[in-house]
Protein backbone atom coordinates (compact mmCIF):
# COMPACT_ATOMS: atom_id res chain seq x y z
CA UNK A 1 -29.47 4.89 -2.74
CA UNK A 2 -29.98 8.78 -3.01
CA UNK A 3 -30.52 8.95 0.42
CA UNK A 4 -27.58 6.16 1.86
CA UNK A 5 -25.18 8.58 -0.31
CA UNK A 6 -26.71 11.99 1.30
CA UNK A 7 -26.41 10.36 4.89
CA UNK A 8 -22.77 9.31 4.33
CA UNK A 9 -21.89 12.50 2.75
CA UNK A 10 -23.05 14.83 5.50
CA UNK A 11 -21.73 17.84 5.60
CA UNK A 12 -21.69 18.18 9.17
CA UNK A 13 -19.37 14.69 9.40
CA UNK A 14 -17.29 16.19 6.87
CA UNK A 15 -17.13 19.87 6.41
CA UNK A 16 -16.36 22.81 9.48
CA UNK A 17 -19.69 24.56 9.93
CA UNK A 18 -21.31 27.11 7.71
CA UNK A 19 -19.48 25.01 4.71
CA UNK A 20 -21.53 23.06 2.25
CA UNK A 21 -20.41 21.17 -0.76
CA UNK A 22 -22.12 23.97 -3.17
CA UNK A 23 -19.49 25.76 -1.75
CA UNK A 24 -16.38 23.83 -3.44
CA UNK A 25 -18.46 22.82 -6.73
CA UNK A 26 -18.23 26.22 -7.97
CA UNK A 27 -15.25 28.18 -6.91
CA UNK A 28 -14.17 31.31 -8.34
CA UNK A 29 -12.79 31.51 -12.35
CA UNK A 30 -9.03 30.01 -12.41
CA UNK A 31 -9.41 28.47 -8.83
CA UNK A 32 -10.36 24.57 -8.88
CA UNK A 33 -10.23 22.68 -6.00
CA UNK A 34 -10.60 18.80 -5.42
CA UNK A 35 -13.47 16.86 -6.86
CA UNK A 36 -14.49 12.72 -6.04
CA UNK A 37 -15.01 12.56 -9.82
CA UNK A 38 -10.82 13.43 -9.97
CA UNK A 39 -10.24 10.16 -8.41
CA UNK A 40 -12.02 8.35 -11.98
CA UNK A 41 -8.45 9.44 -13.43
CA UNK A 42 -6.44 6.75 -10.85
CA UNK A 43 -8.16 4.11 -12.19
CA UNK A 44 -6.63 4.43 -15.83
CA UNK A 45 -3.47 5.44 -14.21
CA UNK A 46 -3.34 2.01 -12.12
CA UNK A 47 -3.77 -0.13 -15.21
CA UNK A 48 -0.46 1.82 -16.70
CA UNK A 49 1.40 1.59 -13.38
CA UNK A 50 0.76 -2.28 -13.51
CA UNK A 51 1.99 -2.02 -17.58
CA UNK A 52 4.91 -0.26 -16.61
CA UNK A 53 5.70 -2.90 -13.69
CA UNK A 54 5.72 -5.83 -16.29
CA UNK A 55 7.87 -4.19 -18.66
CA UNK A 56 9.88 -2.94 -15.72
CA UNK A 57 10.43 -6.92 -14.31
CA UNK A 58 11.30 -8.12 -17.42
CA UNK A 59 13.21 -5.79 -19.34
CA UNK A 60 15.36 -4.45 -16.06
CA UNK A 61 14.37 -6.31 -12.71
CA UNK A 62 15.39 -9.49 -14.26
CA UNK A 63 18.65 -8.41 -16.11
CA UNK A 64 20.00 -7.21 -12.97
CA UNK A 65 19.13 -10.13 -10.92
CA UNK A 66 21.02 -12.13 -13.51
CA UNK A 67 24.01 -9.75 -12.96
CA UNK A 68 23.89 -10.79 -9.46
CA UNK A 69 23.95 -14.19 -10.14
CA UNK A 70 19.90 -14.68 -9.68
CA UNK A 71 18.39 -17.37 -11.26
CA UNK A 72 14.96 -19.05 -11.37
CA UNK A 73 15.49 -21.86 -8.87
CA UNK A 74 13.51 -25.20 -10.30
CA UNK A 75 11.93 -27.42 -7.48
CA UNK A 76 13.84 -30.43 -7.19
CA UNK A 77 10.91 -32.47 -5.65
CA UNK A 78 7.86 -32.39 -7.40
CA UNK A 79 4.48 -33.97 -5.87
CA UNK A 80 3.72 -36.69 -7.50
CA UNK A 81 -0.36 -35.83 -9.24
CA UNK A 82 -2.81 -37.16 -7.51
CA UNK A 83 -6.56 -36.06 -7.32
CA UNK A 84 -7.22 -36.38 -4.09
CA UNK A 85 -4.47 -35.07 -2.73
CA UNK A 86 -4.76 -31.80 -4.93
CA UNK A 87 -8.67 -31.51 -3.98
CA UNK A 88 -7.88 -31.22 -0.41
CA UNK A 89 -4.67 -28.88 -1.32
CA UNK A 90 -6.58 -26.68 -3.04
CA UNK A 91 -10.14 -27.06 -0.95
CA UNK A 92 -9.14 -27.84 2.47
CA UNK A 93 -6.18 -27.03 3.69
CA UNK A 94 -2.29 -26.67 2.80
CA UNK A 95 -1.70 -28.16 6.15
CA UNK A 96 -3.71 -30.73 7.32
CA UNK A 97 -3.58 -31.80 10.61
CA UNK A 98 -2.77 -34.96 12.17
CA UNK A 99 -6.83 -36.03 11.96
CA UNK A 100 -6.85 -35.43 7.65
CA UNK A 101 -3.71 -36.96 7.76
CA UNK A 102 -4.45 -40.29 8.93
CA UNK A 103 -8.02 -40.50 7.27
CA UNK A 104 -5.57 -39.56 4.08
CA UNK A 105 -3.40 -42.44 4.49
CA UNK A 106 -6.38 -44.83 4.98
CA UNK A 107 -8.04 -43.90 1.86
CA UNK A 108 -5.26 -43.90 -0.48
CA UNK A 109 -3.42 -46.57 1.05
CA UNK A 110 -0.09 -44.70 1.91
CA UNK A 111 1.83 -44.39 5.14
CA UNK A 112 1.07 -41.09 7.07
CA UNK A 113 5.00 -39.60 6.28
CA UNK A 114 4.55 -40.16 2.71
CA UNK A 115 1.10 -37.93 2.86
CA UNK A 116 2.81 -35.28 4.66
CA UNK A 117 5.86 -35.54 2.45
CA UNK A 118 3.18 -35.03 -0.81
CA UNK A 119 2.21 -32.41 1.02
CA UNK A 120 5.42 -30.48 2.03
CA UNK A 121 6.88 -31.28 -1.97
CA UNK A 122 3.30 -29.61 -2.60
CA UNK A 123 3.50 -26.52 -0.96
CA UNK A 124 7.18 -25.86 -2.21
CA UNK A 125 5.89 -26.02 -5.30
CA UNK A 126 3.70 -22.99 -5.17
CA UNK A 127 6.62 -20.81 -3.28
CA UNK A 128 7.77 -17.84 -5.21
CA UNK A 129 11.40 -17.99 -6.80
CA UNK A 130 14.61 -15.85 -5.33
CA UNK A 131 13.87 -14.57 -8.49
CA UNK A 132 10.54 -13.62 -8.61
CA UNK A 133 10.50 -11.74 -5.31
CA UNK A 134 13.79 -9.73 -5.93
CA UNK A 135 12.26 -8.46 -9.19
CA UNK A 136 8.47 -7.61 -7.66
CA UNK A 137 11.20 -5.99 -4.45
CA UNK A 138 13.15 -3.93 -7.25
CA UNK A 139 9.93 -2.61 -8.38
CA UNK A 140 8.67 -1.33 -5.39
CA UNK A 141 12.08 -0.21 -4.31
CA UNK A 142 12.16 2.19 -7.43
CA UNK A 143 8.78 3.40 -7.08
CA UNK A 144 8.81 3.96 -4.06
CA UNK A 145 12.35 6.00 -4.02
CA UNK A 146 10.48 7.65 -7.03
CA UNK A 147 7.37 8.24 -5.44
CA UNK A 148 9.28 9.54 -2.30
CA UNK A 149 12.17 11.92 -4.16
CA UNK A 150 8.76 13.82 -6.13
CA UNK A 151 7.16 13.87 -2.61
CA UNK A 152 9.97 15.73 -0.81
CA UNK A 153 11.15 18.05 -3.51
CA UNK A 154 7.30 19.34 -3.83
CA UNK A 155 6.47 19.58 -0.41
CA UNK A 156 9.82 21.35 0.06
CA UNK A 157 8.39 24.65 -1.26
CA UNK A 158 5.13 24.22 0.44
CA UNK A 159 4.56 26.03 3.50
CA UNK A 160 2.89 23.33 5.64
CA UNK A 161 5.60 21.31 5.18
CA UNK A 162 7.86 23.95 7.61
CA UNK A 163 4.54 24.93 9.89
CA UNK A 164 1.94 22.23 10.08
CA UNK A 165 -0.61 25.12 10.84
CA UNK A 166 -0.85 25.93 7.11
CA UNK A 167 -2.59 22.57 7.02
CA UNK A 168 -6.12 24.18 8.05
CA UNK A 169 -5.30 27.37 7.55
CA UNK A 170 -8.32 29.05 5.03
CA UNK A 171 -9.58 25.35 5.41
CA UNK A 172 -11.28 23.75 2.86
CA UNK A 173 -11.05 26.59 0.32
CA UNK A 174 -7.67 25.65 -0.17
CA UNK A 175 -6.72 25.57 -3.85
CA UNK A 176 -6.03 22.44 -5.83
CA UNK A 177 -2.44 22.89 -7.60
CA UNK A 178 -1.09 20.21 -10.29
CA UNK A 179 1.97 19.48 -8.30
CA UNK A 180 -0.52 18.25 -5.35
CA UNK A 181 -2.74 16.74 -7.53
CA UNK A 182 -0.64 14.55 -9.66
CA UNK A 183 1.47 13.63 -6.14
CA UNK A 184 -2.10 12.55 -4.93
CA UNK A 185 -3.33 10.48 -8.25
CA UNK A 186 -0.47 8.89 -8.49
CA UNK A 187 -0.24 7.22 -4.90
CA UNK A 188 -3.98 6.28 -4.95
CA UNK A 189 -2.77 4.79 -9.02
CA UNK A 190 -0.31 2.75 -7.33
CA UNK A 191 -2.63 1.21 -4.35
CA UNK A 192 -4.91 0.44 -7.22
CA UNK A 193 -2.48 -1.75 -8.87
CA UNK A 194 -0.92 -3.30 -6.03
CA UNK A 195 -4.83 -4.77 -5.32
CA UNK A 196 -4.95 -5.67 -8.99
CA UNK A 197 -1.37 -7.59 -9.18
CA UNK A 198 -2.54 -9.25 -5.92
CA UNK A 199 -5.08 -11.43 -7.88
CA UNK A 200 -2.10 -12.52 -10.71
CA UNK A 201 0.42 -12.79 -8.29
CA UNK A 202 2.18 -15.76 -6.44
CA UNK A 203 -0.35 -16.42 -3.69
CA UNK A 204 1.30 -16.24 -0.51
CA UNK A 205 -0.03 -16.20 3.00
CA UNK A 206 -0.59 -12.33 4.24
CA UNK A 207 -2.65 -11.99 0.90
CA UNK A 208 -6.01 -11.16 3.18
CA UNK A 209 -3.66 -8.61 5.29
CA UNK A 210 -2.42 -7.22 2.58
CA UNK A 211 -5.88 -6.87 0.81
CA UNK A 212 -7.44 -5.23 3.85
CA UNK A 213 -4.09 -2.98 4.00
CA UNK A 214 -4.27 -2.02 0.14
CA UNK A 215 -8.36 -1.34 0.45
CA UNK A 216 -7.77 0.98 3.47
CA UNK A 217 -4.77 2.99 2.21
CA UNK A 218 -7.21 3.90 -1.11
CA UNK A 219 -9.92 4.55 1.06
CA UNK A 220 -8.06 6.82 3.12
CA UNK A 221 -6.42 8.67 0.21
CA UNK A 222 -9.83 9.13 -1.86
CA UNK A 223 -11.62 10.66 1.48
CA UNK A 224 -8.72 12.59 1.99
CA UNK A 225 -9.22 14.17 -1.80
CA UNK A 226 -12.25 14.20 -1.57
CA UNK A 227 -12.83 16.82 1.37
CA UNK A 228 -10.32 18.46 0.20
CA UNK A 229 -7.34 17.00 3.35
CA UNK A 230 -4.51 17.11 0.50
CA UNK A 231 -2.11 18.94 2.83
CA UNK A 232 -2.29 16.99 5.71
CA UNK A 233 -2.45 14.22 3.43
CA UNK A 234 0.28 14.80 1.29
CA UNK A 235 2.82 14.95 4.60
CA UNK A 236 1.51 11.35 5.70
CA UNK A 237 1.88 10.02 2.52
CA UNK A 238 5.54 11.66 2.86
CA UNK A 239 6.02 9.94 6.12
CA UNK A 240 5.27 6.67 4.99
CA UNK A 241 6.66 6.06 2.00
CA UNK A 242 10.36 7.34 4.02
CA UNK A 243 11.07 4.26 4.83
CA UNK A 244 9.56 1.72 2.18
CA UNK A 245 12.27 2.24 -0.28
CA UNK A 246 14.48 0.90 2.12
CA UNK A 247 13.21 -2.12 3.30
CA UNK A 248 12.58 -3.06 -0.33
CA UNK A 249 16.31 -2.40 -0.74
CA UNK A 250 17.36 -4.17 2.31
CA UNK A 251 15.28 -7.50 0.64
CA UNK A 252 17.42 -7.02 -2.61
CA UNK A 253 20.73 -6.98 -1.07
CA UNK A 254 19.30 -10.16 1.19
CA UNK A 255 18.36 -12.09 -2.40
CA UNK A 256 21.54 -10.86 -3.64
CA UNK A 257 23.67 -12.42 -0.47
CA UNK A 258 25.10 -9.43 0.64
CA UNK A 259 24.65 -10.05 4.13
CA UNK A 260 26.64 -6.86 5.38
CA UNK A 261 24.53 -4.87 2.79
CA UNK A 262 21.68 -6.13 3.85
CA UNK A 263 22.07 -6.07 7.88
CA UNK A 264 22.79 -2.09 7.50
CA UNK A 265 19.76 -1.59 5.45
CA UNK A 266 17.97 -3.44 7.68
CA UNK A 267 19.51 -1.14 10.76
CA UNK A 268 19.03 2.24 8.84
CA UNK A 269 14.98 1.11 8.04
CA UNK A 270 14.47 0.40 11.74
CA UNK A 271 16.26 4.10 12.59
CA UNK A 272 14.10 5.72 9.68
CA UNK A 273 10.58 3.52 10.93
CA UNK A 274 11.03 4.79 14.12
CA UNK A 275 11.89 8.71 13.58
CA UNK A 276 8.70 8.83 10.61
CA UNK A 277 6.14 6.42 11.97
CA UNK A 278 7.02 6.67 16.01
CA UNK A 279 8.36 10.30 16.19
CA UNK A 280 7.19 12.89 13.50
CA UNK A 281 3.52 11.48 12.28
CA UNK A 282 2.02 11.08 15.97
CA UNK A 283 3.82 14.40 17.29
CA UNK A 284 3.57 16.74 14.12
CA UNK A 285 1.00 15.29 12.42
CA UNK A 286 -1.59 13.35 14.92
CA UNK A 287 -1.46 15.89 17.25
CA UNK A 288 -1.76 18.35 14.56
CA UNK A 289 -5.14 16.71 14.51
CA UNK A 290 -6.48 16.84 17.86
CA UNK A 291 -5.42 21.03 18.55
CA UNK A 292 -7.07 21.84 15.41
CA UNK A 293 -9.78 23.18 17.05
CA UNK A 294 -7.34 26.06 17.73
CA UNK A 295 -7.20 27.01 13.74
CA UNK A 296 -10.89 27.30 13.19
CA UNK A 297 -11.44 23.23 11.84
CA UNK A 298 -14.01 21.63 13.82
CA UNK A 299 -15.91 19.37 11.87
CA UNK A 300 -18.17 17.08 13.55
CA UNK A 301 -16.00 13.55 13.47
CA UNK A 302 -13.30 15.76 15.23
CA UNK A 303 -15.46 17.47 17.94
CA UNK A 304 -16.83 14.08 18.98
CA UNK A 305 -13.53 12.92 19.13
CA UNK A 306 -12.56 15.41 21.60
CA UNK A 307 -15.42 16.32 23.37
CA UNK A 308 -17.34 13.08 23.34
């Protein structure tokens, strides 16, 4: 195991040359700068955030849905129980296809349109309510907005927000401030949650996607701490969550049925996606990446990038 975690850690993957991780552990008295054992702290902070989102749906979320006339819809056509049925449901498949379908109907004796009707009753059943998705949507619409505001206003006195250069400049002994540090925890806090709620949750069909998504967006933020990439990472993390807040806001005015509401939303989210995602991350940040080379940061994942 020692020597899996020495080969994965190499310095010369991670670190410009002449750097070591001895270097970082023991910086100079009243200078700290990231640690992996800082990320222990999100883990804690995840199991609030996920707290904080229950109380949030129910005390809040759900009031205001039932200001806008948001109710828990009941399912008018229930499937009647039947073991079989459920086994394959819950076994199988949610869909069977024409083959299941007509062994179905021979076993149980039913016509083929009254399987797939069990089925289709079946499957409503487990959808999510109006209001069940506007209050999860209202949740991550004020977190995100949250998340976002404390995002701009710090990186608004920080140099590399203005000149992208700062980024590796004195790269990695760059010093760890709270401000960074609690922007930081509390992103990779919130990831952790979102892969926690997934499991008590409505299931719904992008739940692998959205596993894989959740899994890499921690991944990327705790190898980002963890060599000490908090500038750069702190801008992406900027970028992205732009345009979040108002998608999940275009969703609420769509469960709300305020159509007009909801088509501008939906127009200023594509304008905002495309300047963040399509404009300033590949042509400030990405290609802040690949001329780094110029600032003295060369590590060996980057060279081989470049140089093959």
């Amino acid at each position: 195991m020692a020597a899996l975690s020495a080969w994965f850690w190499n310095e010369r993957f991670w670190l410009p040359h002449n750097v070591t991780w001895a270097d970082l552990a023991d910086p100079a008295p009243g200078v700290e700068y990231p640690k992996a054992s800082h990320l222990l702290s999100a883990l804690p902070l995840a199991l609030g955030i996920f707290a904080v989102r229950i109380l949030f749906e129910r005390f809040i979320a759900r009031p205001c849905a039932f200001l806008l006339h948001i109710h828990a819809s009941s399912v008018h056509w229930r499937a009647t129980p039947n073991p079989v049925l459920e086994k394959v449901f819950t076994s199988i498949t949610k869909c069977p296809d024409w083959r299941h379908l007509d062994g179905l109907s021979k076993q149980l004796d039913w016509d083929v349109r009254k399987v797939q009707q069990w089925f289709r009753h079946r499957r409503n059943q487990d959808k999510p309510s109006v209001l069940t998705k506007f209050c999860e949507s209202m949740w991550r619409s004020t977190f995100y907005l949250c998340i976002f505001t404390y995002g701009i206003r710090f990186l608004w006195q920080c140099p590399w927000m203005w000149d992208t250069h700062h980024c590796w400049y004195n790269y990695p002994y760059q010093v760890l401030t709270p401000g960074l540090y609690h922007y930081y925890v509390t992103e990779l806090g919130f990831y952790w949650s979102l892969m926690f709620s997934q499991f008590t949750d409505i299931k719904r069909k992008d739940f692998p996607i959205m596993f894989i998504h959740h899994l890499a967006t921690v991944s990327l933020i705790s190898f980002s701490y963890a060599n000490n990439m908090l500038r750069v990472g702190s801008l992406v993390m900027c970028v992205h969550d732009a345009s979040d807040f108002i998608l999940e806001a275009a969703k609420l005015a769509n469960y709300a049925k305020y159509q007009r509401l909801c088509d501008f939303l939906f127009v200023l989210f594509a304008v905002v996606f495309f300047i963040t995602r399509l404009v300033v991350y590949p042509l400030r940040l990405v290609n802040l990446w690949l001329t780094s080379t110029l600032y003295g940061y060369e590590p060996l994942w980057l060279s081989s990038t470049l140089y093959g």
